[in-house]
C-alpha atoms as a PDB file:
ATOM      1  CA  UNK A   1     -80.501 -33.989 -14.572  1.00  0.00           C
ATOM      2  CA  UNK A   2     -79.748 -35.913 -11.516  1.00  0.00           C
ATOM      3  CA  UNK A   3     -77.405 -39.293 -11.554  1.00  0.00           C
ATOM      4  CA  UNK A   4     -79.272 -42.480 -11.007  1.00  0.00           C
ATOM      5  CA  UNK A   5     -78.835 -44.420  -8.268  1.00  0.00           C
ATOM      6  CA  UNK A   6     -76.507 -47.364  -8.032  1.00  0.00           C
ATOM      7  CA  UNK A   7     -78.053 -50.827  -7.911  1.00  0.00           C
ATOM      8  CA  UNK A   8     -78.777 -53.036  -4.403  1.00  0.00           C
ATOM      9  CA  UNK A   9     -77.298 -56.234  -3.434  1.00  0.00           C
ATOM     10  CA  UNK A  10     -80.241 -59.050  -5.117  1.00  0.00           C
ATOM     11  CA  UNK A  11     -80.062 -56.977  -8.341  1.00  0.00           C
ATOM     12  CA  UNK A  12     -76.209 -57.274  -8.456  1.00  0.00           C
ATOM     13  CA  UNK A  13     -76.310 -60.767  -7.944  1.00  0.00           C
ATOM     14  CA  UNK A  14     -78.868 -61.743 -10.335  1.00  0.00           C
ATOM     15  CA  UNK A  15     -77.510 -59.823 -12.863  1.00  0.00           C
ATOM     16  CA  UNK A  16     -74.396 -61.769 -12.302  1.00  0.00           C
ATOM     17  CA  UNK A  17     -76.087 -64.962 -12.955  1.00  0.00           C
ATOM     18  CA  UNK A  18     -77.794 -63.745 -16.009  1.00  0.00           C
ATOM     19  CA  UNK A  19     -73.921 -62.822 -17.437  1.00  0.00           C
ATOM     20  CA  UNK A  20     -72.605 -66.238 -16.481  1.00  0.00           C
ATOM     21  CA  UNK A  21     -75.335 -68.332 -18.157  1.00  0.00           C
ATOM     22  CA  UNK A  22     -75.048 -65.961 -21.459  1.00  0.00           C
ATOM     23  CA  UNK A  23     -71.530 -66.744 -21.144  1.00  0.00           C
ATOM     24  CA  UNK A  24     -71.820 -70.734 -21.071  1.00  0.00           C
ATOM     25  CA  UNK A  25     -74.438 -71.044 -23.546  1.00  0.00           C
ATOM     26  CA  UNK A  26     -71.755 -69.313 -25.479  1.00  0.00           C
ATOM     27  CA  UNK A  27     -69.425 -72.355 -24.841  1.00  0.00           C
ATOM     28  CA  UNK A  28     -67.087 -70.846 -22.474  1.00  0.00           C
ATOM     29  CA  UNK A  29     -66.630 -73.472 -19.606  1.00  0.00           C
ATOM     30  CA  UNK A  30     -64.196 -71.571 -17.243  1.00  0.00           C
ATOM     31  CA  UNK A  31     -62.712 -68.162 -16.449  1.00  0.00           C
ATOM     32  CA  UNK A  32     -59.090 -67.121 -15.404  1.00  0.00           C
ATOM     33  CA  UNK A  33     -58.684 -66.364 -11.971  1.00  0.00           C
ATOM     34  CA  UNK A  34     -58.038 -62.242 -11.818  1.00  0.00           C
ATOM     35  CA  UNK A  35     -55.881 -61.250  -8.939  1.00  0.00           C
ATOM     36  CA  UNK A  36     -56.982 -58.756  -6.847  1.00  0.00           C
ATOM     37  CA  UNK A  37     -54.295 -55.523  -7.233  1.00  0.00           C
ATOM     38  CA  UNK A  38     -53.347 -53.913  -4.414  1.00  0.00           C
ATOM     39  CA  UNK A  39     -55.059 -50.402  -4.163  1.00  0.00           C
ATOM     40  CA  UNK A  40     -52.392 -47.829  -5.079  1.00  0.00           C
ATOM     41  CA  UNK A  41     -51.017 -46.300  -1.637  1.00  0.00           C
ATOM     42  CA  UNK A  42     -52.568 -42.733  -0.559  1.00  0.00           C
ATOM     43  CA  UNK A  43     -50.174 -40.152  -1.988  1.00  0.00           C
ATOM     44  CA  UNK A  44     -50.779 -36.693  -0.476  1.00  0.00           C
ATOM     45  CA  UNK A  45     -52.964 -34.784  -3.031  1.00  0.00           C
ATOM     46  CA  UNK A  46     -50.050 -32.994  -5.351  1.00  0.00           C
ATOM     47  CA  UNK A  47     -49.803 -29.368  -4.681  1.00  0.00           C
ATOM     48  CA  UNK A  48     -51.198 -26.749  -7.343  1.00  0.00           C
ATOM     49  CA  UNK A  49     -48.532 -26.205 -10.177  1.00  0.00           C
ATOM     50  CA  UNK A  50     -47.660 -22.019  -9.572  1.00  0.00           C
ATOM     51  CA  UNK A  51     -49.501 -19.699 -11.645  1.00  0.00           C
ATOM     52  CA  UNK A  52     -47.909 -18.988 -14.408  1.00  0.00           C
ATOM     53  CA  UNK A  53     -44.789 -16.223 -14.443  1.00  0.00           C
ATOM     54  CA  UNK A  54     -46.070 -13.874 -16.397  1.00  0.00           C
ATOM     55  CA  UNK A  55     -43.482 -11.388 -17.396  1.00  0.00           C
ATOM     56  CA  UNK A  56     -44.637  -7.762 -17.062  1.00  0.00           C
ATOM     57  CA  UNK A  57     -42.563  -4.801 -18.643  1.00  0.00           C
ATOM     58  CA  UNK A  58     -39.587  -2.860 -16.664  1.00  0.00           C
ATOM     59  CA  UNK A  59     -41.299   0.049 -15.049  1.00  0.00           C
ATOM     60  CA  UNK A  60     -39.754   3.367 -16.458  1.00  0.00           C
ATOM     61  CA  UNK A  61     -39.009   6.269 -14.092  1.00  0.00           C
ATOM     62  CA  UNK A  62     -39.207   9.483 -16.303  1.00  0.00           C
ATOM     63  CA  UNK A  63     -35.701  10.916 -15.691  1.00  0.00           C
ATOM     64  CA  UNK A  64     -36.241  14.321 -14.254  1.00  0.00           C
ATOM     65  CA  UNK A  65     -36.713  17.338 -16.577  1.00  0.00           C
ATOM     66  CA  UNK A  66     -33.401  18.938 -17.631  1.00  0.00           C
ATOM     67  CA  UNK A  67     -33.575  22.675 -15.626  1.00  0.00           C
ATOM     68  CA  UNK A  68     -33.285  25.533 -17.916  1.00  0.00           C
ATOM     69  CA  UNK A  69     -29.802  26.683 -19.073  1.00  0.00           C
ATOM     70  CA  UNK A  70     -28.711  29.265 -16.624  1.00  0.00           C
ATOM     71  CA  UNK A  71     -25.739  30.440 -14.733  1.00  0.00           C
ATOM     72  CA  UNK A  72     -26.861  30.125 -11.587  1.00  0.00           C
ATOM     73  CA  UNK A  73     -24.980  27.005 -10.329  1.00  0.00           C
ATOM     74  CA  UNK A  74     -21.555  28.954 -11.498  1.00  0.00           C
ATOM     75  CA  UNK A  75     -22.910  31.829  -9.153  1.00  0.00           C
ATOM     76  CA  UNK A  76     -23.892  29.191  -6.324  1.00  0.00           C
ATOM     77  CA  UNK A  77     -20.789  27.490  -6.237  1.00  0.00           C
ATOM     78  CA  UNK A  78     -18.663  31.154  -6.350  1.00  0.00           C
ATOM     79  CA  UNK A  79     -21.066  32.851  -3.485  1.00  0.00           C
ATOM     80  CA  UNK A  80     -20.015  29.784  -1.324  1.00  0.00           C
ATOM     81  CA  UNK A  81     -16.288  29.925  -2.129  1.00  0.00           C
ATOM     82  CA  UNK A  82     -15.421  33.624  -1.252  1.00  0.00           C
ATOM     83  CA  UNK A  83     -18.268  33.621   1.624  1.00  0.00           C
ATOM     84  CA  UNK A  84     -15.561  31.050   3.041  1.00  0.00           C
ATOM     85  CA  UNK A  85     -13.810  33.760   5.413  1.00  0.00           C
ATOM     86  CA  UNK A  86     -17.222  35.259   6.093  1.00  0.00           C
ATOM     87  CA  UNK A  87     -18.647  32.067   7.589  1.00  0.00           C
ATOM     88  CA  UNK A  88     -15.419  31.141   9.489  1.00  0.00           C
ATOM     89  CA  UNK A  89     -15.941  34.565  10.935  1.00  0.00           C
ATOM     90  CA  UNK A  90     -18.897  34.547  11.723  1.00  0.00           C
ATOM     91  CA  UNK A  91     -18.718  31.306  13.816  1.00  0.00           C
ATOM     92  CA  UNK A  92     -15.380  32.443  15.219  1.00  0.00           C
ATOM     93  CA  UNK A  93     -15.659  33.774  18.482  1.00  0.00           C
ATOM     94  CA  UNK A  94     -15.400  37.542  19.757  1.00  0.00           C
ATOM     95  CA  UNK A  95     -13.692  38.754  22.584  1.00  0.00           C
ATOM     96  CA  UNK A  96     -12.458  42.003  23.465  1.00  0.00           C
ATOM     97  CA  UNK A  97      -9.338  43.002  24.089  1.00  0.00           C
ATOM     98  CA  UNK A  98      -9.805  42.589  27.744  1.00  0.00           C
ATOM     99  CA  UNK A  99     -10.888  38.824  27.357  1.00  0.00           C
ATOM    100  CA  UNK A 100      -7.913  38.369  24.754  1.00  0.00           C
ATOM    101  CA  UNK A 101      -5.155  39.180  26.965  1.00  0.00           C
ATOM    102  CA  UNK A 102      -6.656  37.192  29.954  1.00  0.00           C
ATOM    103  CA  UNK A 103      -6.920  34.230  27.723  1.00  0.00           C
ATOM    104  CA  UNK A 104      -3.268  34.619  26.640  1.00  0.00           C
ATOM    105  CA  UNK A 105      -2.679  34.482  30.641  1.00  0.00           C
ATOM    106  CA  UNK A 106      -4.596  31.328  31.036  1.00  0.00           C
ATOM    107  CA  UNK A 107      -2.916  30.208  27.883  1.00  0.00           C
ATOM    108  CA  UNK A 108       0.597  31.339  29.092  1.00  0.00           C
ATOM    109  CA  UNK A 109      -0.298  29.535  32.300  1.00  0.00           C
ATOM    110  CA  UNK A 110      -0.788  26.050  30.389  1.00  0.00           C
ATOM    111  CA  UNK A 111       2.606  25.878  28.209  1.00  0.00           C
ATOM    112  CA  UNK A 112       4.029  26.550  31.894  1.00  0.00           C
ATOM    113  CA  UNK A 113       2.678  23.460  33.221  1.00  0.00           C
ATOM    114  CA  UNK A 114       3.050  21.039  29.747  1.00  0.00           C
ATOM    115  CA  UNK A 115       5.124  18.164  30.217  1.00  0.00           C
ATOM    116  CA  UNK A 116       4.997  16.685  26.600  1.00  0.00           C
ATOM    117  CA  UNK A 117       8.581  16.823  25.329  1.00  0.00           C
ATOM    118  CA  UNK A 118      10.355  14.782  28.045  1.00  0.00           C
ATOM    119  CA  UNK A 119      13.648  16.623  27.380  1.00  0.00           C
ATOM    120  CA  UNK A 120      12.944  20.145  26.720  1.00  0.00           C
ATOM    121  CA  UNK A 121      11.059  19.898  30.217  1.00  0.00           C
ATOM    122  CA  UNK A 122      14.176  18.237  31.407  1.00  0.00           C
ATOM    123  CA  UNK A 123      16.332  21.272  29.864  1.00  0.00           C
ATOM    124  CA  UNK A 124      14.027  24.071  30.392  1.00  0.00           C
ATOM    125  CA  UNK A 125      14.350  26.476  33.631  1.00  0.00           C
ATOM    126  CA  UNK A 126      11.086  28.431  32.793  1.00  0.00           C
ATOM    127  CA  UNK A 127       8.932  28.399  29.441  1.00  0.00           C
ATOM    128  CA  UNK A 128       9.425  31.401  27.344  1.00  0.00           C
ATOM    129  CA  UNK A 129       5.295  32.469  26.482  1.00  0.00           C
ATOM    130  CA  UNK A 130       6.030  35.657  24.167  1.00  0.00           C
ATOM    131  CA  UNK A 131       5.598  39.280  24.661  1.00  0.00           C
ATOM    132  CA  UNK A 132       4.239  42.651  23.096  1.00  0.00           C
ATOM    133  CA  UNK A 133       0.703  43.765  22.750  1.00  0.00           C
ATOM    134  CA  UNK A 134      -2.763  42.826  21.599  1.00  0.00           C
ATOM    135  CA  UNK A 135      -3.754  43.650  17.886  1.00  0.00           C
ATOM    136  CA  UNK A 136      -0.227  44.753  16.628  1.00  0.00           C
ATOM    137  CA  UNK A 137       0.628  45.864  13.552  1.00  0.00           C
ATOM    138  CA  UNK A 138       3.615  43.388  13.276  1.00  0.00           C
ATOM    139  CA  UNK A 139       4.616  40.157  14.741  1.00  0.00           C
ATOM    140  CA  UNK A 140       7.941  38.567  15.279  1.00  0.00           C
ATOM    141  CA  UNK A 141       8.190  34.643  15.467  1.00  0.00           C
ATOM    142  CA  UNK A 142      11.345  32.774  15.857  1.00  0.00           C
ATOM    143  CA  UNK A 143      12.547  29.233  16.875  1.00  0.00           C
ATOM    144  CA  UNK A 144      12.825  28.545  20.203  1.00  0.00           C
ATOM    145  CA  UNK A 145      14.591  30.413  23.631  1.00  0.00           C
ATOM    146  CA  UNK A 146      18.387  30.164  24.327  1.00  0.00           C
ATOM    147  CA  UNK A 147      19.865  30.282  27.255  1.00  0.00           C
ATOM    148  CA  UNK A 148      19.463  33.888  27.937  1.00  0.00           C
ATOM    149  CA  UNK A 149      15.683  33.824  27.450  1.00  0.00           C
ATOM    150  CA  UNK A 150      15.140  30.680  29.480  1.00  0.00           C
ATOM    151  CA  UNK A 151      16.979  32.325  32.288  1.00  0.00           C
ATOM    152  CA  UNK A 152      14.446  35.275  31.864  1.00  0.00           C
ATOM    153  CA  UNK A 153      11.395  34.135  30.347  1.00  0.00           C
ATOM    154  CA  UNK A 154      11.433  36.622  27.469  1.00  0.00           C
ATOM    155  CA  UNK A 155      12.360  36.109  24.051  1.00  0.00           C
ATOM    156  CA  UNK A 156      14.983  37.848  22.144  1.00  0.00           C
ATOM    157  CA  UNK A 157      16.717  39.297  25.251  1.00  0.00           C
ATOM    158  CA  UNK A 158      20.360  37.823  24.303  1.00  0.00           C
ATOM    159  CA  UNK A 159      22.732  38.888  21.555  1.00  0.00           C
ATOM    160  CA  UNK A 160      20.130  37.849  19.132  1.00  0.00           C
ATOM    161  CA  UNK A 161      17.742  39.937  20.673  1.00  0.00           C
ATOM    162  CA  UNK A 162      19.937  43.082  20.437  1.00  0.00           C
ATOM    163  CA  UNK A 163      20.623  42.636  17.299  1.00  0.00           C
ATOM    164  CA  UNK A 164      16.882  42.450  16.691  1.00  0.00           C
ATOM    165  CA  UNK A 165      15.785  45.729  18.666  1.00  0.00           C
ATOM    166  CA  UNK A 166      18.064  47.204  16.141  1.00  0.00           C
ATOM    167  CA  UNK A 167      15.884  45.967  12.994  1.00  0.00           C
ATOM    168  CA  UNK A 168      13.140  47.254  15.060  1.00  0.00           C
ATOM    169  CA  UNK A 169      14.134  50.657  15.547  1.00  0.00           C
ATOM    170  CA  UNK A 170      16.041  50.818  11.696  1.00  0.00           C
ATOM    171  CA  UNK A 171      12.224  50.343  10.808  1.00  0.00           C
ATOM    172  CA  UNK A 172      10.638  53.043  12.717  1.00  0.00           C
ATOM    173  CA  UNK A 173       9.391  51.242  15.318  1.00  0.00           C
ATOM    174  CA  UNK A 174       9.645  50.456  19.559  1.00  0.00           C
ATOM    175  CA  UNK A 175       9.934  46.605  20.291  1.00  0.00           C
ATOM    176  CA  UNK A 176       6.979  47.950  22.774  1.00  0.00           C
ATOM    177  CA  UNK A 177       5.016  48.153  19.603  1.00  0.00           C
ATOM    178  CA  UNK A 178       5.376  44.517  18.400  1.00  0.00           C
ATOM    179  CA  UNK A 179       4.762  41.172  19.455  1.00  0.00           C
ATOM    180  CA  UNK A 180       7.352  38.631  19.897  1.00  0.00           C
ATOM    181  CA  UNK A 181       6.880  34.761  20.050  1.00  0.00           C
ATOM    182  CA  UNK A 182       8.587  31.254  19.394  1.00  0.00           C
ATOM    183  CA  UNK A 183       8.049  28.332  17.722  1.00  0.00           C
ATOM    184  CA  UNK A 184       8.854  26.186  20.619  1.00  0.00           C
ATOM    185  CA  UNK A 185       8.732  27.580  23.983  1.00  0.00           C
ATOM    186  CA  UNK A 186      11.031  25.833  25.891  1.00  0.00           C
ATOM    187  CA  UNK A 187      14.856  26.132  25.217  1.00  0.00           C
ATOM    188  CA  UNK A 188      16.652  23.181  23.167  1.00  0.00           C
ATOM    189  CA  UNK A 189      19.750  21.477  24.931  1.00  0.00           C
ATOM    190  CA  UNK A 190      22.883  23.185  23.579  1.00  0.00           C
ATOM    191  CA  UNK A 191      20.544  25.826  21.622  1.00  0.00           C
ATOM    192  CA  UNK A 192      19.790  23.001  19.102  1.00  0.00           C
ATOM    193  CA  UNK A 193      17.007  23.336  16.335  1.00  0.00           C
ATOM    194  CA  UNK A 194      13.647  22.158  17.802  1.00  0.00           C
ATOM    195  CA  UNK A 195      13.197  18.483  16.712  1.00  0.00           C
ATOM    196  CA  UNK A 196      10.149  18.142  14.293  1.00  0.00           C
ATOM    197  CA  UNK A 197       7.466  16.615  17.009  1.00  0.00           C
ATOM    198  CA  UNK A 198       8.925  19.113  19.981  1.00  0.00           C
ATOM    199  CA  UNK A 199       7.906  21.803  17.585  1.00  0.00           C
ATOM    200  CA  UNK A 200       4.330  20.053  16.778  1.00  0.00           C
ATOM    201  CA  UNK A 201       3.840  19.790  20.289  1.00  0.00           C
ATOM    202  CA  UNK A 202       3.859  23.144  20.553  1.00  0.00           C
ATOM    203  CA  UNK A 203       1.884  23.884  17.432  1.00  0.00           C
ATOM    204  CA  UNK A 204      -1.575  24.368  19.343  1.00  0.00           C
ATOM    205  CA  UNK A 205      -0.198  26.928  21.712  1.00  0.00           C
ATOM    206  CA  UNK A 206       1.260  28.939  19.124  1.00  0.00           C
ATOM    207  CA  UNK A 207      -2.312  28.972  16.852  1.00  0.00           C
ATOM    208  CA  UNK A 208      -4.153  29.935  19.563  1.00  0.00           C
ATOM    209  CA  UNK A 209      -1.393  32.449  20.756  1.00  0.00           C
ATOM    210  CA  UNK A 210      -1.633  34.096  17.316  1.00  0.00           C
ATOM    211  CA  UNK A 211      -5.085  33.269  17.006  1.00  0.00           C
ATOM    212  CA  UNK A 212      -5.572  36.141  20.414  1.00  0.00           C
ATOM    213  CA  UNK A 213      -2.614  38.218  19.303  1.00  0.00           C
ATOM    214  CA  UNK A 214      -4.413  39.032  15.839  1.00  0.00           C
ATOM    215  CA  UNK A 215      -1.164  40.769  14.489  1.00  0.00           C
ATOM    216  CA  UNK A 216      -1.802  42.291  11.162  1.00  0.00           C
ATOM    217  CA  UNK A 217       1.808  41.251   9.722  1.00  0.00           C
ATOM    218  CA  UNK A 218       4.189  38.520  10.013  1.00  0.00           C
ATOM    219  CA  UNK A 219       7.641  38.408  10.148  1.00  0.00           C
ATOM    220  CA  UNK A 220       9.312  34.857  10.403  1.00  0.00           C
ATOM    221  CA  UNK A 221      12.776  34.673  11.508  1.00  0.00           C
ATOM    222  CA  UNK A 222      15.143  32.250  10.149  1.00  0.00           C
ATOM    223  CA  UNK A 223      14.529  28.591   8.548  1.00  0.00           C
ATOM    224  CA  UNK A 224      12.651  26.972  11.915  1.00  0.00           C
ATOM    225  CA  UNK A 225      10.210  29.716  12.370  1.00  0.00           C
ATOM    226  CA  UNK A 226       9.161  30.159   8.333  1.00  0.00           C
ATOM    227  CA  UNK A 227       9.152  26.022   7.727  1.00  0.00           C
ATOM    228  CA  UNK A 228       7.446  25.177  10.699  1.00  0.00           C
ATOM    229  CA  UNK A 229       4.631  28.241  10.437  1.00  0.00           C
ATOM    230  CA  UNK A 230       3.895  27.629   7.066  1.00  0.00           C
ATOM    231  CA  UNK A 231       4.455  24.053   6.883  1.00  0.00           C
ATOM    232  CA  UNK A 232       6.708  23.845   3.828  1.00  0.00           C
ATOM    233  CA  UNK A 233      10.122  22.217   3.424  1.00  0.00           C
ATOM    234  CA  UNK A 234      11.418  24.784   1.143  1.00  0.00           C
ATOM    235  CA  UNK A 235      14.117  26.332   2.259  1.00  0.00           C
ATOM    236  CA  UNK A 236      14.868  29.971   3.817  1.00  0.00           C
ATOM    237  CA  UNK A 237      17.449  30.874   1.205  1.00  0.00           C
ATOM    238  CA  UNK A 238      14.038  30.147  -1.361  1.00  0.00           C
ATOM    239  CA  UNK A 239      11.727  32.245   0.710  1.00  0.00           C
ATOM    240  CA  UNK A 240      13.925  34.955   2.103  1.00  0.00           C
ATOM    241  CA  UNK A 241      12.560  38.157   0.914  1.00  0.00           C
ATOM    242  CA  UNK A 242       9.106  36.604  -0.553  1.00  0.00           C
ATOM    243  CA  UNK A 243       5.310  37.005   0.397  1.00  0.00           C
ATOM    244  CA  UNK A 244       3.467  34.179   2.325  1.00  0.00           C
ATOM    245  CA  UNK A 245       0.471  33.710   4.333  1.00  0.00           C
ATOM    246  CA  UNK A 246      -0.915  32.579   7.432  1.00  0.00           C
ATOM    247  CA  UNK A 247      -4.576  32.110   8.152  1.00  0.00           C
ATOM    248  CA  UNK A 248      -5.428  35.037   5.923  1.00  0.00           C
ATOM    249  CA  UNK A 249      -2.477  36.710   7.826  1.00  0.00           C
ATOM    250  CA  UNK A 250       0.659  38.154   5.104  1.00  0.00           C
ATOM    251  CA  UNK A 251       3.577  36.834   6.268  1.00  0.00           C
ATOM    252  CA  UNK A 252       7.145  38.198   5.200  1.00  0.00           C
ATOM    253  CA  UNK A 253      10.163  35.556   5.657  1.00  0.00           C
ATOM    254  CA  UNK A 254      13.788  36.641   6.380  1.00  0.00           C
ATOM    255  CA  UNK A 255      17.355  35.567   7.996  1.00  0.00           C
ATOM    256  CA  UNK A 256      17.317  34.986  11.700  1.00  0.00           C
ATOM    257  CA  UNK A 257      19.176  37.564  13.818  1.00  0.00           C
ATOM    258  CA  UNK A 258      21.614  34.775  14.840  1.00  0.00           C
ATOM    259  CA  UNK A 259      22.693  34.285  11.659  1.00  0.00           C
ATOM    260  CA  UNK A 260      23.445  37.576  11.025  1.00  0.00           C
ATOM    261  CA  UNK A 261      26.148  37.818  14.163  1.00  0.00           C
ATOM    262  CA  UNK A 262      28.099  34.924  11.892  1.00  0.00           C
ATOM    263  CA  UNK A 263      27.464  36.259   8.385  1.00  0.00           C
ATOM    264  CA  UNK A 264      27.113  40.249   8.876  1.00  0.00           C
ATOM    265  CA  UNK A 265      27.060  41.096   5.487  1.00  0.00           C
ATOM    266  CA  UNK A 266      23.355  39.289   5.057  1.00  0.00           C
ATOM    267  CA  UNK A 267      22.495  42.182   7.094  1.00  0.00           C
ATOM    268  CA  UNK A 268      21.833  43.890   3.939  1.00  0.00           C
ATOM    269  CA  UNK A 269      19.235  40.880   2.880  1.00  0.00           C
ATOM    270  CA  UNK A 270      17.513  41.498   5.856  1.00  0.00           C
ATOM    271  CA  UNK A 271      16.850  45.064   5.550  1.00  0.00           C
ATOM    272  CA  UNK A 272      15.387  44.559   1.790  1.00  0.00           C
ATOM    273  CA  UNK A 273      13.230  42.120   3.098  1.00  0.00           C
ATOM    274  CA  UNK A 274      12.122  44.698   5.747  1.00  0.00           C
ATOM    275  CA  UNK A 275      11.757  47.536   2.837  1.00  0.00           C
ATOM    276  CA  UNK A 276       9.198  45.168   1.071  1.00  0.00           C
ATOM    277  CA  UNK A 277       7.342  44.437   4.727  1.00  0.00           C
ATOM    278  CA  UNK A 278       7.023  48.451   5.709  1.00  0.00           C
ATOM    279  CA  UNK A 279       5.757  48.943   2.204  1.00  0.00           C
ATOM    280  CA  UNK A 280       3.431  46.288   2.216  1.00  0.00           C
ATOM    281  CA  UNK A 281       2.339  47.896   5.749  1.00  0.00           C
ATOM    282  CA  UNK A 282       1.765  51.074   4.455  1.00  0.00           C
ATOM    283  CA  UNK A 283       4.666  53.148   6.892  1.00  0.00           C
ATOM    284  CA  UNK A 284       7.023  55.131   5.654  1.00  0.00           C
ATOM    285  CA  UNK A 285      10.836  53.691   5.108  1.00  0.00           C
ATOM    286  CA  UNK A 286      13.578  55.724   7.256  1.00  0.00           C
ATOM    287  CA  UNK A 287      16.195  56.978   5.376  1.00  0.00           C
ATOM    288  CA  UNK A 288      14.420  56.811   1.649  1.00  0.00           C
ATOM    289  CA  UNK A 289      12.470  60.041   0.385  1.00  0.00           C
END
């Protein structure tokens, strides 16, 4: 139904006549005056109130299902551990013997020309690399040259070294047959124990040295040689005589040669020790049915 339409002008005025007569036959002679109110001012039109929240439930991931009881992470987690030496072979690289002894020469050739221990380079005439074959059955390390070997360039060549060719031989063997290395291989002033970063400096050449060697059998040779190698603190008198290891490489500790020209009766120490090391090597032991 539509809204009717609002009246005109005349119509508005007469019918305000008609309510002002109406009103003074009723006896009313005046009216108040109304003021006019000011129109409200224009507010902007009030935004929307927000919907309101409603709250919906947490959504629930379903935790995954529980696998079967079974032992196959045990079996996981044991394949990796012992496949440890099979991956670290298998990324490790392979030379022959031919590239091995070439890389000890280009190996040989950098602890020539390092400079990082101010005063071994100072003391040193010549750096003292190591000597012996490729793939040995044994392997000799000791602490650093004396004055004999830095005048040479060989270790083991002084008294020291004598007394050492004669382990060698009491054991079966040529000094041909092993390998012989350092520690450090520059010479100390006065012969002195290799401070402990003149011997870390020299730690990379004498992995890698090893690393080409590939001796089967260790023997270390003295305190320096079998703390520094094996990176313990304990001391030789503890670990004379007992079985370590080196990069998956047995390593036998003993007395150092040296000490033996001061304190011969250790001699016999040092040939138990060498007992246990041809036994654990599988030759025979001179002198014992």
């Amino acid at each position: 139904m539509s809204e009717p339409l609002p009246p005109e002008q005349p119509d508005l005025a007469r019918q305000a006549r008609q309510h002002l007569a109406s009103l003074k036959s009723a006896g009313i002679e005046f009216l108040p005056f109304a003021k006019q109110a000011a129109p409200p001012p224009a507010t902007p039109p009030a935004a929307p109130a927000p919907a309101p929240r409603v709250a919906t439930p947490p959504v629930s991931v379903p935790a995954p299902p529980k696998p079967a009881p079974t032992s196959e992470p045990a079996v996981i987690a044991a394949t990796a551990l012992f496949n440890e030496p099979a991956i670290a072979a298998a990324t490790e690289e392979v030379l022959s013997p031919d590239q091995r002894r070439q890389e000890l020469t280009v190996l040989a050739e950098r602890v020539k020309s390092c400079t990082r221990c101010d005063e071994l380079v100072a003391n040193r005439s010549r750096t003292v690399f190591g000597v012996g074959p490729i793939s040995p059955d044994l392997c000799f390390i000791g602490e650093a040259p004396g004055m004999d070997e830095d005048r040479k360039g060989e270790p083991f060549v002084g008294a020291a070294g004598q007394l050492l060719n004669r382990i060698i031989a009491a054991c079966g063997l040529k000094r041909e047959e092993v390998y012989i290395a350092n520690i450090c291989k520059c010479r100390p002033p006065q012969n002195r124990t290799p401070l402990p970063p003149e011997a870390a400096n020299c730690r990379e050449y004498l992995d890698r040295q090893l690393e080409l060697v590939k001796p089967k059998f260790i023997c270390t040779l003295g305190a320096c040689a079998t703390q520094n190698l094996l990176q313990t603190r304990i001391g030789i008198m503890k670990l004379r005589g007992s079985w370590q290891e080196y990069r998956g490489i047995p390593v036998m500790c003993t007395l150092h040669p040296s000490y033996l020209l001061h304190v011969p009766e250790a001699k016999k120490d040092v040939w138990d020790d060498m007992k246990k090391l041809l036994q654990r090597m599988g030759r025979p032991i001179p002198g014992q049915k």
